[in-house]
C-alpha atoms as a PDB file:
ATOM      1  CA  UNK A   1       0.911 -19.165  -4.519  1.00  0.00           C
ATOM      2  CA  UNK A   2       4.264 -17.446  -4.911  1.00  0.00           C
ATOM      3  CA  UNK A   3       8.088 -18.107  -4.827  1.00  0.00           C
ATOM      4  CA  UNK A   4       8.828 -19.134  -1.173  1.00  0.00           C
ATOM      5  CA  UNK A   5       9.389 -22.439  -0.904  1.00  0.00           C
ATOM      6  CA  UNK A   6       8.976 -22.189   2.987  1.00  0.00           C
ATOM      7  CA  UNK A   7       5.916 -22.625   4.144  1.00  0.00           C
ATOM      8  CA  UNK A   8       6.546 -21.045   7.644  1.00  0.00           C
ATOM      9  CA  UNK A   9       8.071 -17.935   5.435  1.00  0.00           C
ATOM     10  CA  UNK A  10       4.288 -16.178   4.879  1.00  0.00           C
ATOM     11  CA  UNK A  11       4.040 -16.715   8.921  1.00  0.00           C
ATOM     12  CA  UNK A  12       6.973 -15.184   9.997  1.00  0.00           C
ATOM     13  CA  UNK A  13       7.285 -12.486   7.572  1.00  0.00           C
ATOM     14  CA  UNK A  14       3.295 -11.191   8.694  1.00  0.00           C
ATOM     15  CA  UNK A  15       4.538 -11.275  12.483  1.00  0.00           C
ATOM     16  CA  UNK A  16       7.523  -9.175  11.121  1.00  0.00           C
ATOM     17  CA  UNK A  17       5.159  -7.086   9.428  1.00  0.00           C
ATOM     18  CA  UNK A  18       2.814  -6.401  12.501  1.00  0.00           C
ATOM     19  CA  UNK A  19       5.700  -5.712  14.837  1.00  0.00           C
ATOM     20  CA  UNK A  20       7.037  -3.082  12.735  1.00  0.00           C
ATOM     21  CA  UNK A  21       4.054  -2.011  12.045  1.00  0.00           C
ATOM     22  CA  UNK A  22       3.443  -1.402  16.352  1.00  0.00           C
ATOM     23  CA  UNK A  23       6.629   0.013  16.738  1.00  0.00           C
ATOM     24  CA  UNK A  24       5.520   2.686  13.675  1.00  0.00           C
ATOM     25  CA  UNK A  25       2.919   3.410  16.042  1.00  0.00           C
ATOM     26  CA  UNK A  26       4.773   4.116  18.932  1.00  0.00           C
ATOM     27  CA  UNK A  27       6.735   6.017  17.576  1.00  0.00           C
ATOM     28  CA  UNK A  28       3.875   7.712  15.867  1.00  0.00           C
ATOM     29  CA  UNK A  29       2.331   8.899  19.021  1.00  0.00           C
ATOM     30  CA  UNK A  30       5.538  10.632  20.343  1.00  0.00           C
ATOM     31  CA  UNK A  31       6.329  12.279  16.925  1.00  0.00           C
ATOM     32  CA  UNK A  32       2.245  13.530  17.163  1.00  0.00           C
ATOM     33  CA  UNK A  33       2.796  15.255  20.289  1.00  0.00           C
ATOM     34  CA  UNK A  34       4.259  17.942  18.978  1.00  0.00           C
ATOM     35  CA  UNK A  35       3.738  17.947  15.084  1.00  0.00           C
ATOM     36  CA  UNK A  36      -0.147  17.898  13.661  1.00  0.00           C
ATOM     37  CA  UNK A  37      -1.314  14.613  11.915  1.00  0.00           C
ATOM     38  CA  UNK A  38      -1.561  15.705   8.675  1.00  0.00           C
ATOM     39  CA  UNK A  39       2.229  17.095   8.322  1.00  0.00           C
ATOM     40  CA  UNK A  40       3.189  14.018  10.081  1.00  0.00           C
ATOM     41  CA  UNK A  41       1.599  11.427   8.116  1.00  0.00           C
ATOM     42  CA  UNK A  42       3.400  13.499   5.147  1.00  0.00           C
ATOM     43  CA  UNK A  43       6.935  13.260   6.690  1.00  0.00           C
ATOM     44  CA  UNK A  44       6.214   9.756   7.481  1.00  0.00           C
ATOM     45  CA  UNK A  45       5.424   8.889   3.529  1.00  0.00           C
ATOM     46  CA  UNK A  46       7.882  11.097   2.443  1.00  0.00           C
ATOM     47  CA  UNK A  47      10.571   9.077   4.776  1.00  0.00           C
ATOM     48  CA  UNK A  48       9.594   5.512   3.610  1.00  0.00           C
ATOM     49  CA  UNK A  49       9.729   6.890   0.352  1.00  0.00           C
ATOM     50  CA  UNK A  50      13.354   8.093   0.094  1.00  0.00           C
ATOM     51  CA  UNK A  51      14.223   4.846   1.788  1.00  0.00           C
ATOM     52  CA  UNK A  52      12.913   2.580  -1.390  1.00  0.00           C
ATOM     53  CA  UNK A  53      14.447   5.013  -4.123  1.00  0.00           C
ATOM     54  CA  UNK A  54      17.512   5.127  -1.856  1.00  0.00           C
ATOM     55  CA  UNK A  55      18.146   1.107  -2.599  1.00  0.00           C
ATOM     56  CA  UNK A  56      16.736   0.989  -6.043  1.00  0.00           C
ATOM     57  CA  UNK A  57      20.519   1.189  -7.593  1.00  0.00           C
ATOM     58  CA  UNK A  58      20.435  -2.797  -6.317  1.00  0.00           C
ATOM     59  CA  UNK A  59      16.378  -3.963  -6.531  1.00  0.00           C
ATOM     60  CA  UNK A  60      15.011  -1.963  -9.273  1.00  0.00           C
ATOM     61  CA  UNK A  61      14.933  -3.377 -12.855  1.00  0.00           C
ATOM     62  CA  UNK A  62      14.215  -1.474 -15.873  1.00  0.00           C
ATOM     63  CA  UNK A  63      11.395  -3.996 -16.739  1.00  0.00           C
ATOM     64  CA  UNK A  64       9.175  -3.640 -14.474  1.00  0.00           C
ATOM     65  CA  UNK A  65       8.383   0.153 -15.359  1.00  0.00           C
ATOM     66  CA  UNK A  66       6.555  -1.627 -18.972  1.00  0.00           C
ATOM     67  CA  UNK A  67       4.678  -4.401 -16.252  1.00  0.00           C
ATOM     68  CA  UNK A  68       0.094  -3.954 -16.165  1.00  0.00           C
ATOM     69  CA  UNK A  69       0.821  -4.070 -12.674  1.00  0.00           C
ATOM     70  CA  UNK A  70       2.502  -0.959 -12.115  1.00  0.00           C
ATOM     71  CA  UNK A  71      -1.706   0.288 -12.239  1.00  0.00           C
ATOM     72  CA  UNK A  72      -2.455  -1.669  -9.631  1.00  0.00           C
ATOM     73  CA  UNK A  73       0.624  -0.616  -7.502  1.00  0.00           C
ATOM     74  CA  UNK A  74       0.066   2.546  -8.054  1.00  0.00           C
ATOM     75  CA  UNK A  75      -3.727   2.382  -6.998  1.00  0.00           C
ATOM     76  CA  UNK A  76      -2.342   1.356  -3.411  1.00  0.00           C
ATOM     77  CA  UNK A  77      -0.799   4.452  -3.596  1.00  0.00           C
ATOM     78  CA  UNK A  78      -3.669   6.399  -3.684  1.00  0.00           C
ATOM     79  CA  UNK A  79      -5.375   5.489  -0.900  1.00  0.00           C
ATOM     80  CA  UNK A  80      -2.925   3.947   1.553  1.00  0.00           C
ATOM     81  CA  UNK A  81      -1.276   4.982   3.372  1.00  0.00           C
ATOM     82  CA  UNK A  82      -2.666   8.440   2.676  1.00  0.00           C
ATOM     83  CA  UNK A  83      -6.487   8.375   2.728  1.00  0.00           C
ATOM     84  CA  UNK A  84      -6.862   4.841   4.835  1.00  0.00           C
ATOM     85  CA  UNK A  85      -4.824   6.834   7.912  1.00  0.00           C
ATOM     86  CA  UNK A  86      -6.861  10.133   7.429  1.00  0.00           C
ATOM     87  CA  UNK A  87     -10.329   8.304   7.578  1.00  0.00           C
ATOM     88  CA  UNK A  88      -8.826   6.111  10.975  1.00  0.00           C
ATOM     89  CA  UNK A  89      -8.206   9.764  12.536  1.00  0.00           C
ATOM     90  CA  UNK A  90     -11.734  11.122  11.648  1.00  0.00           C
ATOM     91  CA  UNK A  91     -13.380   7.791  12.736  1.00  0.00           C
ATOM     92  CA  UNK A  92     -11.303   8.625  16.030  1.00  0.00           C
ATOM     93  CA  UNK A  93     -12.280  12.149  16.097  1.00  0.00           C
ATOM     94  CA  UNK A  94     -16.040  11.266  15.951  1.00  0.00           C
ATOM     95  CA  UNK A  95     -16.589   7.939  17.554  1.00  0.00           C
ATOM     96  CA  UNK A  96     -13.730   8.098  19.935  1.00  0.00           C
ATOM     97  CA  UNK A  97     -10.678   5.488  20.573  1.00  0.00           C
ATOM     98  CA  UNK A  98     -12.669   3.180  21.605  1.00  0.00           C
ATOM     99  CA  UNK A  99     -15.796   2.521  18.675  1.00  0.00           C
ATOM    100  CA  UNK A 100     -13.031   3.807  16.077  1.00  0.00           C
ATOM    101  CA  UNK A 101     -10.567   0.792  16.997  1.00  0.00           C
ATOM    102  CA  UNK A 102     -12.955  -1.461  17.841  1.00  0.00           C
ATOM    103  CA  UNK A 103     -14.475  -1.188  14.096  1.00  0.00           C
ATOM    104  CA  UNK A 104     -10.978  -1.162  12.972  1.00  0.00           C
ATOM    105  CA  UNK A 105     -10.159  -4.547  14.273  1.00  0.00           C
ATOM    106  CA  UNK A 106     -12.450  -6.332  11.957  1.00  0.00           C
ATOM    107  CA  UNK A 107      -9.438  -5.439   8.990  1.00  0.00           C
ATOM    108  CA  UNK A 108      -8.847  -9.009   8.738  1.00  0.00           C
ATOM    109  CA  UNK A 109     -12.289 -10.051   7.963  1.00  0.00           C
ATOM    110  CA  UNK A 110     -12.093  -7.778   4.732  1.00  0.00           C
ATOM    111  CA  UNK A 111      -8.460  -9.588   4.051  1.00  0.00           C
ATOM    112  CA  UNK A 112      -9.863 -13.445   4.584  1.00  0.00           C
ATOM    113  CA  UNK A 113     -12.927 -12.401   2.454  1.00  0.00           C
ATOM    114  CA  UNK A 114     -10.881 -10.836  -0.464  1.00  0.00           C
ATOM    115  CA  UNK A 115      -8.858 -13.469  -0.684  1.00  0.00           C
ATOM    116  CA  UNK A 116     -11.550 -16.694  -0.817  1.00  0.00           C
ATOM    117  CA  UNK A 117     -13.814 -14.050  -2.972  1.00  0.00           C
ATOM    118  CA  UNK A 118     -11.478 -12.292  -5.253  1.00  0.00           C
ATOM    119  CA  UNK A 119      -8.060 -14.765  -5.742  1.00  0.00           C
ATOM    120  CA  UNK A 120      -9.599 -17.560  -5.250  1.00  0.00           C
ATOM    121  CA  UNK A 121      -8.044 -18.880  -1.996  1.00  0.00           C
ATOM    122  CA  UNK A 122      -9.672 -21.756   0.175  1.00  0.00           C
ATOM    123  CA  UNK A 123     -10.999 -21.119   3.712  1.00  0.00           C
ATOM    124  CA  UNK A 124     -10.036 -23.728   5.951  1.00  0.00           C
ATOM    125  CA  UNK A 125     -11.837 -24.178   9.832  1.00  0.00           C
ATOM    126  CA  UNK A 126      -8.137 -23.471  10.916  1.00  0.00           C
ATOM    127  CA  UNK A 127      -8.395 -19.771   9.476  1.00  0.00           C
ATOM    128  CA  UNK A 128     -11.839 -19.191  10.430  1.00  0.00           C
ATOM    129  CA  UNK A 129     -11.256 -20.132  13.657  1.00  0.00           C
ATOM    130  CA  UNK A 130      -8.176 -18.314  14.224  1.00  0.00           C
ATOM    131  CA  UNK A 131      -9.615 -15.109  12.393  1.00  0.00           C
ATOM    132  CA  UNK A 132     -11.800 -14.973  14.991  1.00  0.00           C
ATOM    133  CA  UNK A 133     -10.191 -15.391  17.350  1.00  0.00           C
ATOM    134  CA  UNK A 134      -7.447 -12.178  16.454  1.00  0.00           C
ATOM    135  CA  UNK A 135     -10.527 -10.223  15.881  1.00  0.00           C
ATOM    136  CA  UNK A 136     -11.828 -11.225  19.726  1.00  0.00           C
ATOM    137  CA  UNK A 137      -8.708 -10.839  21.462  1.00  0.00           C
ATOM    138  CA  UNK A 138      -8.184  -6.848  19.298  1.00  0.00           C
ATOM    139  CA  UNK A 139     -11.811  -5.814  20.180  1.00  0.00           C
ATOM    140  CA  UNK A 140     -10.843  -6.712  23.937  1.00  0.00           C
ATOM    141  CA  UNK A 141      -7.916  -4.887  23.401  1.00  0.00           C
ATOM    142  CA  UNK A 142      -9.163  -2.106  22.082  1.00  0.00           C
ATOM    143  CA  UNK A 143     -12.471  -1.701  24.251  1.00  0.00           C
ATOM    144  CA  UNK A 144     -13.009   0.971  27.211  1.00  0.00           C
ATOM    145  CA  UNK A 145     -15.640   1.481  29.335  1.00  0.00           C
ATOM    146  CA  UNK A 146     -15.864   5.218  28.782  1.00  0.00           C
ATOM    147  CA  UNK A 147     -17.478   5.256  25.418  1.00  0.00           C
ATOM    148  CA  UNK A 148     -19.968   8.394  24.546  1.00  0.00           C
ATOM    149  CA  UNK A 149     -22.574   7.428  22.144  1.00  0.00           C
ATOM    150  CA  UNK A 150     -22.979  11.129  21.232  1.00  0.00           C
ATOM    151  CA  UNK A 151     -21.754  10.495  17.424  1.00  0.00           C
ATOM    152  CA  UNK A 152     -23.845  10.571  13.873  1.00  0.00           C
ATOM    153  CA  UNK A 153     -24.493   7.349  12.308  1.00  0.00           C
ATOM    154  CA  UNK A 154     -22.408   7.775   9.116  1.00  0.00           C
ATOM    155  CA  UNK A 155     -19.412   7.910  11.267  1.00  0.00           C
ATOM    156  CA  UNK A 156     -19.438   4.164  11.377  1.00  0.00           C
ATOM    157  CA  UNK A 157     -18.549   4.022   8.127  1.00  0.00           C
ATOM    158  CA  UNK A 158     -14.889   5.376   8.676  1.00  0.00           C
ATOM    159  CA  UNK A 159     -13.136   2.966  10.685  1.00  0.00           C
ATOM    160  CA  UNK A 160     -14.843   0.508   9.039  1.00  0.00           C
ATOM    161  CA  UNK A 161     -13.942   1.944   5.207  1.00  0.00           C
ATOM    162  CA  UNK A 162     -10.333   2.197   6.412  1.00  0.00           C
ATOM    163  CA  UNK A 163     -10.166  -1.324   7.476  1.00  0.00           C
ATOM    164  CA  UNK A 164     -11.244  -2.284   4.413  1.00  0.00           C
ATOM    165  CA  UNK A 165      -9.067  -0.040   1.947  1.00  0.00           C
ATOM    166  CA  UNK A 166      -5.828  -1.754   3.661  1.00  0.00           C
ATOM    167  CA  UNK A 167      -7.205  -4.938   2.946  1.00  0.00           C
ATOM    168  CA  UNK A 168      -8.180  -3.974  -0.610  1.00  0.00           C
ATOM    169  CA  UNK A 169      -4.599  -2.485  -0.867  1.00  0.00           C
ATOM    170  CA  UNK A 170      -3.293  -6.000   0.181  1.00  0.00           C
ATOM    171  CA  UNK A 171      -5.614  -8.403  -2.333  1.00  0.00           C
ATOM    172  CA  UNK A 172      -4.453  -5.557  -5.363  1.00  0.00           C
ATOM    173  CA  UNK A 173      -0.484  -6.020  -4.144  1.00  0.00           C
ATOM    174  CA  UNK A 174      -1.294 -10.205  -4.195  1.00  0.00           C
ATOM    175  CA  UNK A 175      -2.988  -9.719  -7.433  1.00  0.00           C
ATOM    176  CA  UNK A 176       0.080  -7.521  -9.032  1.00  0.00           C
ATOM    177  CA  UNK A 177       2.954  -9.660  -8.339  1.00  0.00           C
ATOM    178  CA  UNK A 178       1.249 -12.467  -9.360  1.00  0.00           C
ATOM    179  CA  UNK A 179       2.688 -11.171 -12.645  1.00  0.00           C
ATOM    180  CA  UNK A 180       5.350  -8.885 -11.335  1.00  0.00           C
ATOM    181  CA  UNK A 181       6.931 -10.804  -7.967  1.00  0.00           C
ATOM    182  CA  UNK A 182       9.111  -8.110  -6.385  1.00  0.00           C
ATOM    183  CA  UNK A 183       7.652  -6.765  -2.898  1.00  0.00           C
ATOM    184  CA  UNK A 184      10.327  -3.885  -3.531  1.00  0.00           C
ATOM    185  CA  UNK A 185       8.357  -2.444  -6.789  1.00  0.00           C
ATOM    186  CA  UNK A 186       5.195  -2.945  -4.726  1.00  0.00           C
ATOM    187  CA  UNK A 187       6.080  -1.044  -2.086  1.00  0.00           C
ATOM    188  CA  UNK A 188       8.601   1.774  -4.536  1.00  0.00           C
ATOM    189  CA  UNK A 189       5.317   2.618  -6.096  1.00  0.00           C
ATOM    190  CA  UNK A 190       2.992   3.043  -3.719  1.00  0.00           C
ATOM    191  CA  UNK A 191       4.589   4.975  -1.256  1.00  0.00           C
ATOM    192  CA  UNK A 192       5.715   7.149  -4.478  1.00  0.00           C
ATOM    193  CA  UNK A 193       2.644   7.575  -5.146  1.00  0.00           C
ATOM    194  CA  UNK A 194       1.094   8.475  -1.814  1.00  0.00           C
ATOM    195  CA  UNK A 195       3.453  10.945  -0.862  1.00  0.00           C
ATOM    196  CA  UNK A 196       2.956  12.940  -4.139  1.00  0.00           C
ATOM    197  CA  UNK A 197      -0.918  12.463  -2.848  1.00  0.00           C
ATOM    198  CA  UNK A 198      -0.018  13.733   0.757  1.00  0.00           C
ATOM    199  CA  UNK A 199       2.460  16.702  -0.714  1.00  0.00           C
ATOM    200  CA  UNK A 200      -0.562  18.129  -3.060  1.00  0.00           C
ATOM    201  CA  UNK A 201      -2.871  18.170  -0.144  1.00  0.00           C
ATOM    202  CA  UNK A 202      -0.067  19.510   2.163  1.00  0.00           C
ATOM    203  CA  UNK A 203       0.161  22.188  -0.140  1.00  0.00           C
ATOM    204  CA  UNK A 204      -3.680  22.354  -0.796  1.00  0.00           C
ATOM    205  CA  UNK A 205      -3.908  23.334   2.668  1.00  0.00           C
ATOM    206  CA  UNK A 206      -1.460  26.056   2.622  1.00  0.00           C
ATOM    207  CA  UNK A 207       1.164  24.418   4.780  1.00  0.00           C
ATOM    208  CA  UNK A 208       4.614  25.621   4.509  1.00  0.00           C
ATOM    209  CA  UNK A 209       6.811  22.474   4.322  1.00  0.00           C
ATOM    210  CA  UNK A 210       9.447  23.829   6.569  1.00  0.00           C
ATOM    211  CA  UNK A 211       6.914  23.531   9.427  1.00  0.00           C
ATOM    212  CA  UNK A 212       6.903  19.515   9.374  1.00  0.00           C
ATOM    213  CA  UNK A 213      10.883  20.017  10.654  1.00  0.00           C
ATOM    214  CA  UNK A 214       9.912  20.600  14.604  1.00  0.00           C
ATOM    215  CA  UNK A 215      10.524  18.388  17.394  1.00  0.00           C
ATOM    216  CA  UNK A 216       8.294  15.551  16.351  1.00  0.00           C
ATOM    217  CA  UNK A 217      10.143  15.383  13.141  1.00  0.00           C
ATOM    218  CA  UNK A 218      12.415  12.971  13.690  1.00  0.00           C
ATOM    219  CA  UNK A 219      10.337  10.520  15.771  1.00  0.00           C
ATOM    220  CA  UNK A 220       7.919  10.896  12.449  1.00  0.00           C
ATOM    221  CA  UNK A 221      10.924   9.926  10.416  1.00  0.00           C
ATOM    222  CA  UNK A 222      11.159   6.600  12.833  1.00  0.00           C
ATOM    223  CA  UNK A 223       7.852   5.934  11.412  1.00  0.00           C
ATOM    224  CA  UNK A 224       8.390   5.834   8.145  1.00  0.00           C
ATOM    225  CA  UNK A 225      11.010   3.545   8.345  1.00  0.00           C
ATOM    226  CA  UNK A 226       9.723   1.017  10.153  1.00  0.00           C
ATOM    227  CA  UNK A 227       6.279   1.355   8.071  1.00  0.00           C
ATOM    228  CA  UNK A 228       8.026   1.030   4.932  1.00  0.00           C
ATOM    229  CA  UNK A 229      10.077  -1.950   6.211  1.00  0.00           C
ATOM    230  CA  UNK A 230       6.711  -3.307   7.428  1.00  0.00           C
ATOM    231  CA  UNK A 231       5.089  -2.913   4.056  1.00  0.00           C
ATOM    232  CA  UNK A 232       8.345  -4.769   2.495  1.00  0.00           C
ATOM    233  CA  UNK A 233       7.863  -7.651   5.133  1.00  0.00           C
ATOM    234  CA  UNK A 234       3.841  -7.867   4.372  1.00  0.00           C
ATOM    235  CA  UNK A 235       4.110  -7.650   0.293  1.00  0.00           C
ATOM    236  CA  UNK A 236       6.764 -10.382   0.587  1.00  0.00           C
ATOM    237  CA  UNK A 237       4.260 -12.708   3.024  1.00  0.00           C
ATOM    238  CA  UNK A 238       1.691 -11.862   0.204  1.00  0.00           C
ATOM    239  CA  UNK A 239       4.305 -13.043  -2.198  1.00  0.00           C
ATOM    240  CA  UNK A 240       4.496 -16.161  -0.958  1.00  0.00           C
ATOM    241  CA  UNK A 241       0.967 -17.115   1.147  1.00  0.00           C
ATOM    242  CA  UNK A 242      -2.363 -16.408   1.352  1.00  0.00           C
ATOM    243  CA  UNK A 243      -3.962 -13.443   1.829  1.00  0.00           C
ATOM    244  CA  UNK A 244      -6.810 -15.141   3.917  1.00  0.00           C
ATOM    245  CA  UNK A 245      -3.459 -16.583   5.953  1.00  0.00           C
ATOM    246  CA  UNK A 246      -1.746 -13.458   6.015  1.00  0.00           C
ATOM    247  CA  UNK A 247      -4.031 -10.647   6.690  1.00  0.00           C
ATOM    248  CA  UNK A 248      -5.353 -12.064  10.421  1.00  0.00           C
ATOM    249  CA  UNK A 249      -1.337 -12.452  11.549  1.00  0.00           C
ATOM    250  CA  UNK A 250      -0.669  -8.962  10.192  1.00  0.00           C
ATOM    251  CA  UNK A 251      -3.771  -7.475  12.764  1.00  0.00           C
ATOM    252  CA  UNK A 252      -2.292  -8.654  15.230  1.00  0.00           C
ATOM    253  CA  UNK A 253      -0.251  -5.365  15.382  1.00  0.00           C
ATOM    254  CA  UNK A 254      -2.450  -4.260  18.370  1.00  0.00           C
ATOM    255  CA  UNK A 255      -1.025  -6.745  20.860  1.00  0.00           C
ATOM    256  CA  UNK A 256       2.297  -6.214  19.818  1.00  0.00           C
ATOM    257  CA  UNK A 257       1.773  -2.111  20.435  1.00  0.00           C
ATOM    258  CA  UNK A 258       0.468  -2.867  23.948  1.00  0.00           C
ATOM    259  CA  UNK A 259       3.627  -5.281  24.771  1.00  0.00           C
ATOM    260  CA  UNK A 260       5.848  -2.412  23.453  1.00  0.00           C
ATOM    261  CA  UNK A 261       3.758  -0.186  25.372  1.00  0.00           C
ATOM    262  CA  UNK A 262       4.543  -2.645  28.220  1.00  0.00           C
ATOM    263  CA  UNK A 263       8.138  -3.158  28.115  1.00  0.00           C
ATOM    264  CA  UNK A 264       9.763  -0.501  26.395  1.00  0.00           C
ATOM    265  CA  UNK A 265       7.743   2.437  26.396  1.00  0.00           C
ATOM    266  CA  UNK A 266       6.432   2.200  29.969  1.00  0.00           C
ATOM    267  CA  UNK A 267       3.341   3.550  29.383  1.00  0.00           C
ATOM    268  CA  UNK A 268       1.163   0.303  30.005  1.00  0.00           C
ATOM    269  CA  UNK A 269       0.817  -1.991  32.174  1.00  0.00           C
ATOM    270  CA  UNK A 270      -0.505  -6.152  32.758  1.00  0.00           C
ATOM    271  CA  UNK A 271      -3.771  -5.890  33.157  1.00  0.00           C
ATOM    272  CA  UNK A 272      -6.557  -9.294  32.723  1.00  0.00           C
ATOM    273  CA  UNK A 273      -7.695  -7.741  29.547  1.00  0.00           C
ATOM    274  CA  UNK A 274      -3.924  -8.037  28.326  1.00  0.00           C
ATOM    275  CA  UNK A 275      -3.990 -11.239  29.546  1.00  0.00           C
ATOM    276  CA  UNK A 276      -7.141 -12.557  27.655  1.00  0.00           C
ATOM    277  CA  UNK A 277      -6.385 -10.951  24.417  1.00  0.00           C
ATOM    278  CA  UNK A 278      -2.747 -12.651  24.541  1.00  0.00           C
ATOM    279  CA  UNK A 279      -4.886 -15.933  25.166  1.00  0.00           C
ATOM    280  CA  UNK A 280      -7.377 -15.476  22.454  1.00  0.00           C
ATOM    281  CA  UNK A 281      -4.301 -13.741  19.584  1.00  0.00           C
ATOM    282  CA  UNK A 282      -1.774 -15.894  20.178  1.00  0.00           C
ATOM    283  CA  UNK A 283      -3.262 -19.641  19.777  1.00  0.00           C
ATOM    284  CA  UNK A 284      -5.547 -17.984  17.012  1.00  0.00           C
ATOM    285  CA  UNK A 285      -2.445 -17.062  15.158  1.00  0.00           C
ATOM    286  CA  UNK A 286      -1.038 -20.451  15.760  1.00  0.00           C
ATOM    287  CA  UNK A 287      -4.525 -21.969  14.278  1.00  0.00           C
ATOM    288  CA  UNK A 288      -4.203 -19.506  11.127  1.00  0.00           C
ATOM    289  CA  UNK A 289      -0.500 -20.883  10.659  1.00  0.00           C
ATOM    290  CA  UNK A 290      -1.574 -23.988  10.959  1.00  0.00           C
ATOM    291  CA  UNK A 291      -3.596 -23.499   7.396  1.00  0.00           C
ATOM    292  CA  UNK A 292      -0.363 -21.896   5.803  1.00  0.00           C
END
């Protein structure tokens, strides 16, 4: 199960995980207003990046470069967050906000599957329930009336395959440190990884690097912090709990962007659909915690 011997710990540490992970995205969408996706998604690797090797003097141990599960770690890297954020933006640039994030939201149906299908886990009413319940409350989130149906078919697929390569990225960290418990390494690799990933197709594309340092740079740089902190926080709830526990808490990273959105950022405000999804997200995180 892992090496927390609170049980509340895999809770907590998911909510951590899905608030940094909303304030990464607003901080995202400031940083994107004046720097293109691409470039930013690169700085935004290339930050969280520095940050691990910047504190491996005091979590890195020699050992774990000979572990099997370096592989694994380093598959992450190849796809997230590289590839999973690149085939969110297309799904966005076809199908719209809307369809794109409405797909999207069905991320922790991939995670509770992975985990009862591929490690094994049980799936109690209490997560069922509560899955649903996070998935409801995003969708109603995430829906607008607006929506043009002018899109191909295929499109579908992209949300949808980059909801499911972040919860593939999640079951391989669970599966790693099963033999290799250190959320650090996890995270060391993969973002190492990535960002060599995003640098080749940087350069691939005949960007200049000194064009990612404009005005969005350092709101870019914001992100990667507070995405690599978020990835620490969700390999060390996967450390600990269930992936079919921890993947619906972690979606709830919508709600948590519109209450920023709300109360810091001013740029939303209390609407009923905020108020439903809050009374669908909330008790159905209590009912997946519940299971813990």
């Amino acid at each position: 199960m892992g090496s927390c011997a609170n049980t509340a710990a895999p809770v907590v540490l998911a909510i951590g995980a899905a608030f940094l992970f909303a304030l990464g995205i607003q901080f995202t969408r400031k940083g994107l207003r004046h720097i293109d996706s691409r470039t930013g998604t690169l700085v935004s690797i290339g930050t969280a990046a520095l940050l691990y090797w910047a504190v491996s003097p005091w979590l890195l141990e020699r050992h774990y470069w000979m572990s099997p599960a370096i592989a694994l770690f380093a598959a992450i890297g190849l796809f997230r967050p590289f590839l999973s954020s690149n085939l969110s933006m297309a799904g966005t640039r076809y199908l719209g906000a809307t369809i794109s994030s409405t797909l999207a939201s069905a991320s922790p149906v991939f995670g509770v599957a992975l985990g009862v299908l591929l490690l094994g886990e049980y799936l109690g009413l209490e997560v069922a329930f509560g899955t649903a319940a996070i998935v409801t409350g995003v969708v109603v989130l995430s829906w607008r009336d607006d929506v043009s149906r002018a899109w191909p078919w295929w499109a579908l697929t992209l949300p949808i395959g980059a909801a499911c390569l972040r919860s593939v990225a999640q079951a391989f960290a669970k599966l790693g440190m099963e033999s290799l418990p250190s959320p650090y390494f996890v995270g060391l690799v993969g973002y190492s990884v990535s960002f060599l990933v995003a640098a080749a197709d940087h350069r691939w594309r005949g960007a200049a690097l000194h064009t990612a340092f404009n005005r969005g740079c350092g709101w870019l740089v914001l992100t990667g912090a507070s995405y690599g902190l978020a990835i620490l926080f969700l390999n060390s709830a996967l450390d600990c709990g269930r992936l079919s526990v921890v993947a619906p808490i972690v979606a709830c990273a919508p709600l948590f962007t519109l209450l920023l959105g709300v109360s810091l950022f001013r740029e939303r405000a209390v609407t009923g659909r905020v108020v439903l999804a809050v009374l669908l997200v909330v008790p159905g995180v209590v009912l997946v915690s519940m299971d813990s």
